[in-house]
N, C-alpha and C. Protein backbone atom coordinates (compact mmCIF):
# COMPACT_ATOMS: atom_id res chain seq x y z
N UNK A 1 -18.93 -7.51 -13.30
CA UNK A 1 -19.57 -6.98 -12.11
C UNK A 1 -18.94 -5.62 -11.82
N UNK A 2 -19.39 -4.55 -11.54
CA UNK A 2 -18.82 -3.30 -11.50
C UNK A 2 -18.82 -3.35 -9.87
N UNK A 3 -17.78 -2.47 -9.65
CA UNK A 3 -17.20 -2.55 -8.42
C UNK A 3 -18.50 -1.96 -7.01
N UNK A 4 -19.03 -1.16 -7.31
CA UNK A 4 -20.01 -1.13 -6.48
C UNK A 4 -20.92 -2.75 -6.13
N UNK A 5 -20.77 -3.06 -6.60
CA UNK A 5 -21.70 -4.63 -6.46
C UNK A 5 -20.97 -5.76 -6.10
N UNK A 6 -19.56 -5.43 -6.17
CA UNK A 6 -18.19 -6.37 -5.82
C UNK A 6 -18.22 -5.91 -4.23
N UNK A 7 -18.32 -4.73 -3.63
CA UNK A 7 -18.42 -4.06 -2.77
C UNK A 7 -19.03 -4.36 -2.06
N UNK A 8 -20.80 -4.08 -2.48
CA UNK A 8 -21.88 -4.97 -1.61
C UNK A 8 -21.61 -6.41 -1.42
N UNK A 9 -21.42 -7.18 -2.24
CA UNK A 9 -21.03 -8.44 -2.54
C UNK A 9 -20.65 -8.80 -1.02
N UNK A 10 -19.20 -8.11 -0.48
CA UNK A 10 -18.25 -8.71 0.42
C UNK A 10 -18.90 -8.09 1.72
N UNK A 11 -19.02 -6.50 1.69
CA UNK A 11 -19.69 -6.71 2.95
C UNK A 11 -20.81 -6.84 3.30
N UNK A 12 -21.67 -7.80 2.44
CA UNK A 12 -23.08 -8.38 2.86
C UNK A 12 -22.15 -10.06 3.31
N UNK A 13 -21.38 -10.23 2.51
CA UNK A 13 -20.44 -12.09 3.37
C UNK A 13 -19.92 -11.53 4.49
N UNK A 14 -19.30 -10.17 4.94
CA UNK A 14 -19.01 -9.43 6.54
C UNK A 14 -20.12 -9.59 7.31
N UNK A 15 -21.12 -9.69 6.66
CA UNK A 15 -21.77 -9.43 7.87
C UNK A 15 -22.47 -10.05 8.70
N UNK A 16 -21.97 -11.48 8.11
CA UNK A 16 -22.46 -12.70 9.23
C UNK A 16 -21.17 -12.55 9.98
N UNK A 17 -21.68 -12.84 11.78
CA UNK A 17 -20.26 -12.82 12.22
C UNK A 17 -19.54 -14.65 12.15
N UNK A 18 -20.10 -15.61 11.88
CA UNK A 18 -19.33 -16.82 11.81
C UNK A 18 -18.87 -16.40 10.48
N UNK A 19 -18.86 -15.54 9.68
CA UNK A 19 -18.34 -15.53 8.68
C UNK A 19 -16.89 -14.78 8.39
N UNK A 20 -17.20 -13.96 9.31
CA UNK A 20 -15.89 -12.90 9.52
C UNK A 20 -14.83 -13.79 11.03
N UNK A 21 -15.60 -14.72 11.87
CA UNK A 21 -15.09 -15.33 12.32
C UNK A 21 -13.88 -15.83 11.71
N UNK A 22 -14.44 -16.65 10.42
CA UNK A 22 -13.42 -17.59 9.42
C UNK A 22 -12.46 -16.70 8.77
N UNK A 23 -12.84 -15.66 8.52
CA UNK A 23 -11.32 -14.80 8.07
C UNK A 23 -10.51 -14.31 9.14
N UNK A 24 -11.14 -14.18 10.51
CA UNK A 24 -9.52 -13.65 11.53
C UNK A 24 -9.22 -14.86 11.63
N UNK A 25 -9.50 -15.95 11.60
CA UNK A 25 -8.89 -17.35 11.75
C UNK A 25 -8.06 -17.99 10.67
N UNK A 26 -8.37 -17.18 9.40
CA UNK A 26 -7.46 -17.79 8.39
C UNK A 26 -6.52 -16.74 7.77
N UNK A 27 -6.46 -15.48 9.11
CA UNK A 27 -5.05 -14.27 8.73
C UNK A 27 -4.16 -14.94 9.23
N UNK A 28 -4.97 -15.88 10.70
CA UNK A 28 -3.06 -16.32 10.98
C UNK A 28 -2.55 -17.53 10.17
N UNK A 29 -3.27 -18.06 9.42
CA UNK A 29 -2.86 -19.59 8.58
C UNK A 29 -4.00 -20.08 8.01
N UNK A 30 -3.56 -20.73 6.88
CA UNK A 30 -4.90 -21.63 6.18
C UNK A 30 -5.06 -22.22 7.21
N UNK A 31 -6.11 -23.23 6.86
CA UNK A 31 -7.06 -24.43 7.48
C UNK A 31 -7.63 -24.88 7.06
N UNK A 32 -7.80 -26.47 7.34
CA UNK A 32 -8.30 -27.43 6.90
C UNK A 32 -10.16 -26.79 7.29
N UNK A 33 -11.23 -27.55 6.82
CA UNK A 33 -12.49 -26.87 6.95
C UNK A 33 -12.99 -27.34 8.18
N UNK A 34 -12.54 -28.78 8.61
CA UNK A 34 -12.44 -29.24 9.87
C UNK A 34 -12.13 -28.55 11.23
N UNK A 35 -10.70 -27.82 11.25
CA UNK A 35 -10.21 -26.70 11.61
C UNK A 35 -11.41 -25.48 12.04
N UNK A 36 -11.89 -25.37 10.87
CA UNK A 36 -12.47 -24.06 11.11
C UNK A 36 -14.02 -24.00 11.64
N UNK A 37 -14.54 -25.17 11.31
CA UNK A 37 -15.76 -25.44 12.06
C UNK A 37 -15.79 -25.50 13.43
N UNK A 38 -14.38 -26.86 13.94
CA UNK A 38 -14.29 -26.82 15.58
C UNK A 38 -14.05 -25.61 15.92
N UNK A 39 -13.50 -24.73 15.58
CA UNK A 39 -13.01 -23.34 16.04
C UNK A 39 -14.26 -22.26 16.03
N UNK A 40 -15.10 -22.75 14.86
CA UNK A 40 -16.41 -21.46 15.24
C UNK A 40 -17.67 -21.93 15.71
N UNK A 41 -17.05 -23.32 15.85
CA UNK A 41 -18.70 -23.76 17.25
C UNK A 41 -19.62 -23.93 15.99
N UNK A 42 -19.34 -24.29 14.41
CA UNK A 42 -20.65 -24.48 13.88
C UNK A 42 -20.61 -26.48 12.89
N UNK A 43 -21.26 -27.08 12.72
CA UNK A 43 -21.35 -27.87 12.15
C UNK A 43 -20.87 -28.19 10.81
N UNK A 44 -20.25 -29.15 10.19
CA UNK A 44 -19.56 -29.06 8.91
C UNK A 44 -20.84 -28.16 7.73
N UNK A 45 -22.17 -28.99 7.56
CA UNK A 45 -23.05 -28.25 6.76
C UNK A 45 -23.02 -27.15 6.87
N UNK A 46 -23.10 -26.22 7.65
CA UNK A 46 -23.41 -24.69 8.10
C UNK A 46 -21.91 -24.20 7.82
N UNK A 47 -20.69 -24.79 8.25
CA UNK A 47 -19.60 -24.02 7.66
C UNK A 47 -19.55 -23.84 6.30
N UNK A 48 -19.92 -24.88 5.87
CA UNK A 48 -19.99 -24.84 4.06
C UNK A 48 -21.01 -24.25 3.42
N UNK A 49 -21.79 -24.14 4.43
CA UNK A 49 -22.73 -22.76 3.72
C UNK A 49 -21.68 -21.66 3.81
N UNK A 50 -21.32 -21.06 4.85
CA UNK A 50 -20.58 -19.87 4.91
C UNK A 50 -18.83 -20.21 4.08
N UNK A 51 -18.54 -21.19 3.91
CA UNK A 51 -17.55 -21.23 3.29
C UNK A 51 -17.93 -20.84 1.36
N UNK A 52 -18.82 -21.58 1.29
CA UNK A 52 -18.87 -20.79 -0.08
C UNK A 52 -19.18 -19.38 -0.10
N UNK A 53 -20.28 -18.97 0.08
CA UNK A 53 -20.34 -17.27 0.29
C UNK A 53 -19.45 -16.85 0.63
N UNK A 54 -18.21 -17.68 0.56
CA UNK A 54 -16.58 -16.53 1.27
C UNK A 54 -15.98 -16.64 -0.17
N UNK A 55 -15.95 -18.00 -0.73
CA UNK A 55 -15.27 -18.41 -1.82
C UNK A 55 -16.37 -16.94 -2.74
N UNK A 56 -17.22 -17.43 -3.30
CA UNK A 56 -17.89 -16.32 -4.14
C UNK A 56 -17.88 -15.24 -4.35
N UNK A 57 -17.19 -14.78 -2.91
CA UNK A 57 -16.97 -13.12 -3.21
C UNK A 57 -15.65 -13.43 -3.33
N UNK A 58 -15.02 -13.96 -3.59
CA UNK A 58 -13.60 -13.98 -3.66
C UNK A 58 -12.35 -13.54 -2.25
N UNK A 59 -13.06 -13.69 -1.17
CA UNK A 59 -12.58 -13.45 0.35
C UNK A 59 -11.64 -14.73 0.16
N UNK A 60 -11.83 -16.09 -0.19
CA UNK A 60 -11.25 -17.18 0.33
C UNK A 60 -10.86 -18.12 -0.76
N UNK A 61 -10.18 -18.94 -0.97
CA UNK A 61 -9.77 -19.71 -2.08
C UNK A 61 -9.55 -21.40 -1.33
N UNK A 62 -9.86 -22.12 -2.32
CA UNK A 62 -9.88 -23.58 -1.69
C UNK A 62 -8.85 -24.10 -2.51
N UNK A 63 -7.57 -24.79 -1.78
CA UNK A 63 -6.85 -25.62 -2.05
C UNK A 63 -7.04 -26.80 -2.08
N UNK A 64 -5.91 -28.24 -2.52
CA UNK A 64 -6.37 -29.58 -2.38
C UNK A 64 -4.99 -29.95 -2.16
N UNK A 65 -4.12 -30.45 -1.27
CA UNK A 65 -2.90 -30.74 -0.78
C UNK A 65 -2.68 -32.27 -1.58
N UNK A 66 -0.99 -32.34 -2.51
CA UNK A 66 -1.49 -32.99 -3.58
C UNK A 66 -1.34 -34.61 -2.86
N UNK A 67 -0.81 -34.72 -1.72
CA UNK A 67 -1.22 -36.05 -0.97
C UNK A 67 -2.98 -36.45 -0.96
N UNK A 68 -3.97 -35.34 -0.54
CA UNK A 68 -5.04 -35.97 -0.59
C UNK A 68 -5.63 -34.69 -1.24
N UNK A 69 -6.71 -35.05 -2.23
CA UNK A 69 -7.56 -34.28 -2.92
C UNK A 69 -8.52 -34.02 -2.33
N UNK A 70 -9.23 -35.06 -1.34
CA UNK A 70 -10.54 -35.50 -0.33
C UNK A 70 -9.94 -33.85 0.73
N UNK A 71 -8.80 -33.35 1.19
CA UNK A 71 -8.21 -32.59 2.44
C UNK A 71 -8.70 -31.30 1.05
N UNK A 72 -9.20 -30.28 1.91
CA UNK A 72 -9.38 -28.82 1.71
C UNK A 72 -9.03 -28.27 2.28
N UNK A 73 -8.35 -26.98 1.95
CA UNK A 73 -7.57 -26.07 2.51
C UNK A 73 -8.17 -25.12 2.28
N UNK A 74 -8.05 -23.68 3.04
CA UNK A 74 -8.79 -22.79 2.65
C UNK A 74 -7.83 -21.73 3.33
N UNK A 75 -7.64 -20.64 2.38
CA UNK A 75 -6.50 -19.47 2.83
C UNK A 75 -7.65 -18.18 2.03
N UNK A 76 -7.11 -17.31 2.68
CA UNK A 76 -7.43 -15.75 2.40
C UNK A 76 -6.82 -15.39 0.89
N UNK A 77 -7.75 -14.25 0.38
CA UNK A 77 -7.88 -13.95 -0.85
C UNK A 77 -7.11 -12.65 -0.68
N UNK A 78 -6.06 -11.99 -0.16
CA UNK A 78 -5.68 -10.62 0.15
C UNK A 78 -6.05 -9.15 -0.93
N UNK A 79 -6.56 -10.05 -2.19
CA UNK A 79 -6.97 -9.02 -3.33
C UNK A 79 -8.06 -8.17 -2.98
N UNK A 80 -8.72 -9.23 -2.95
CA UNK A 80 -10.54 -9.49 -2.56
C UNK A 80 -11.03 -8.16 -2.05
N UNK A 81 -10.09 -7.57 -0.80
CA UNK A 81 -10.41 -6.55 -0.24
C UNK A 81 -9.82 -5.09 -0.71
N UNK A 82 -9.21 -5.24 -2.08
CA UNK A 82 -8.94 -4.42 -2.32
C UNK A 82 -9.84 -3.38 -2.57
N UNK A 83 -10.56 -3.74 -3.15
CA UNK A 83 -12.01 -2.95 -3.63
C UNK A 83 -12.51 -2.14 -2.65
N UNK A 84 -12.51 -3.17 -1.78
CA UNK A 84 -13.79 -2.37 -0.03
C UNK A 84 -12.14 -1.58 0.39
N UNK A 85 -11.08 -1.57 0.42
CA UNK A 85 -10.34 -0.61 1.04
C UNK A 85 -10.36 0.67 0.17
N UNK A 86 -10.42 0.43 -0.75
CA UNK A 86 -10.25 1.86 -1.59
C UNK A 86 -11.66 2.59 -1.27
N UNK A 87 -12.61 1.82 -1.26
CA UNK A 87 -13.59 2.31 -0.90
C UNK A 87 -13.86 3.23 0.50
N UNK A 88 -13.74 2.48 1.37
CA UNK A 88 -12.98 3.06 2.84
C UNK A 88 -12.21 4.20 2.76
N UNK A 89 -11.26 4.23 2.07
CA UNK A 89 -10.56 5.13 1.90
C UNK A 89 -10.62 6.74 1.05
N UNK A 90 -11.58 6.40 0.10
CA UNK A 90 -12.93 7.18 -0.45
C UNK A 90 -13.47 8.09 0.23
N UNK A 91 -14.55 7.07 1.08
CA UNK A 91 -15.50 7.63 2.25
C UNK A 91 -14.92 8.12 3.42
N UNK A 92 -13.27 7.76 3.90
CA UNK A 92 -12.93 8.52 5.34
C UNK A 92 -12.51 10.05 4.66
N UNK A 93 -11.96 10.07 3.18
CA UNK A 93 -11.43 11.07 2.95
C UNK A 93 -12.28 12.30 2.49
N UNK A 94 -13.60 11.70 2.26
CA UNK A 94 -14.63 12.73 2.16
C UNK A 94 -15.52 12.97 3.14
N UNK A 95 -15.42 12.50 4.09
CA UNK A 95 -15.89 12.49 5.61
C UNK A 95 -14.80 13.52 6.27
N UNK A 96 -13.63 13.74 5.98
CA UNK A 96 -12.38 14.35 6.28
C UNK A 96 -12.78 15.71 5.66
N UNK A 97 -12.88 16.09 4.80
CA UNK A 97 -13.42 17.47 4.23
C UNK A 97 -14.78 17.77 4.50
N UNK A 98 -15.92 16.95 4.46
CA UNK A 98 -16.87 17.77 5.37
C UNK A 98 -16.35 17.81 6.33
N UNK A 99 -15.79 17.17 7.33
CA UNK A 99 -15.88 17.40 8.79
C UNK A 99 -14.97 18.95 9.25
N UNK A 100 -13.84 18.73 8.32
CA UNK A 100 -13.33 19.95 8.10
C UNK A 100 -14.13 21.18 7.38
N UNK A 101 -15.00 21.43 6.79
CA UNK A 101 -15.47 22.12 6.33
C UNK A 101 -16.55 22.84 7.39
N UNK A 102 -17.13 21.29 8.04
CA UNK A 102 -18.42 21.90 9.00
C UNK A 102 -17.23 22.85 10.68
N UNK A 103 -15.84 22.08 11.02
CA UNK A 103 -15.41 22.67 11.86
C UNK A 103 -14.62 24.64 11.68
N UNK A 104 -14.57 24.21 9.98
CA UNK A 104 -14.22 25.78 9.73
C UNK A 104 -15.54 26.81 10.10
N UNK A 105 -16.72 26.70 9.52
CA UNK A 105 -17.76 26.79 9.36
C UNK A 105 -18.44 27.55 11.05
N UNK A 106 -18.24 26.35 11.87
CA UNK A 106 -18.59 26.42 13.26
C UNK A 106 -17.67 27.93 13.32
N UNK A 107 -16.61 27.74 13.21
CA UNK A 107 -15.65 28.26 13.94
C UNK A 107 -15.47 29.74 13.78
N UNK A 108 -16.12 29.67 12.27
CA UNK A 108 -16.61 31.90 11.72
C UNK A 108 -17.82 32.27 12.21
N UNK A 109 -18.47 30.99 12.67
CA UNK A 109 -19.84 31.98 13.48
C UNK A 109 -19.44 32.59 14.60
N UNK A 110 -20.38 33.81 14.74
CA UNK A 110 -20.16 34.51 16.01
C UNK A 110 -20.91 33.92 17.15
């Protein structure tokens, strides 16, 4: 998958907000999926819709705690976003030279 499409990938899973819900909820600690449903007001089915589309882009990873295999865990992927930050970081820095360019610009007109 070339990184432009890794890109779209994650922030088309951003852009549900129960979805981005589940990642400020799992910066401060994993959670069980139980956990994360009572916490975003949605039903086990509907979390697991949005829980896979997290897993798939690689936002989220599912554990199995080796007491019970049946218990899922689910923690943040910190890689995942590497892609969309560089990207970010891309676009502010060329947003940074036009903007500088258009304020030089302004600034020789009479």
């Amino acid at each position: 998958m070339s990184a432009a499409a890794g890109i779209d990938r994650t922030l088309a899973a951003l852009a549900d907000p129960a979805r981005r819900r589940v990642i400020e909820l799992l910066r401060e600690q994993p959670r069980r999926a139980g956990e994360l449903a009572d916490a975003v007001g949605l039903n086990p089915p509907a979390l697991s819709r949005h829980l896979r589309t997290l897993k798939a882009t690689g936002l989220i990873e599912e554990s199995h705690p080796a007491f019970d295999a049946r218990v899922r865990i689910y923690s943040l992927r910190p890689q995942a976003m590497t892609e969309l930050k560089c990207w970010l970081e891309e676009t502010e820095q060329l947003w940074t030279i036009q903007l500088g360019a258009f304020k030089a610009h302004v600034e020789r007109a009479p």
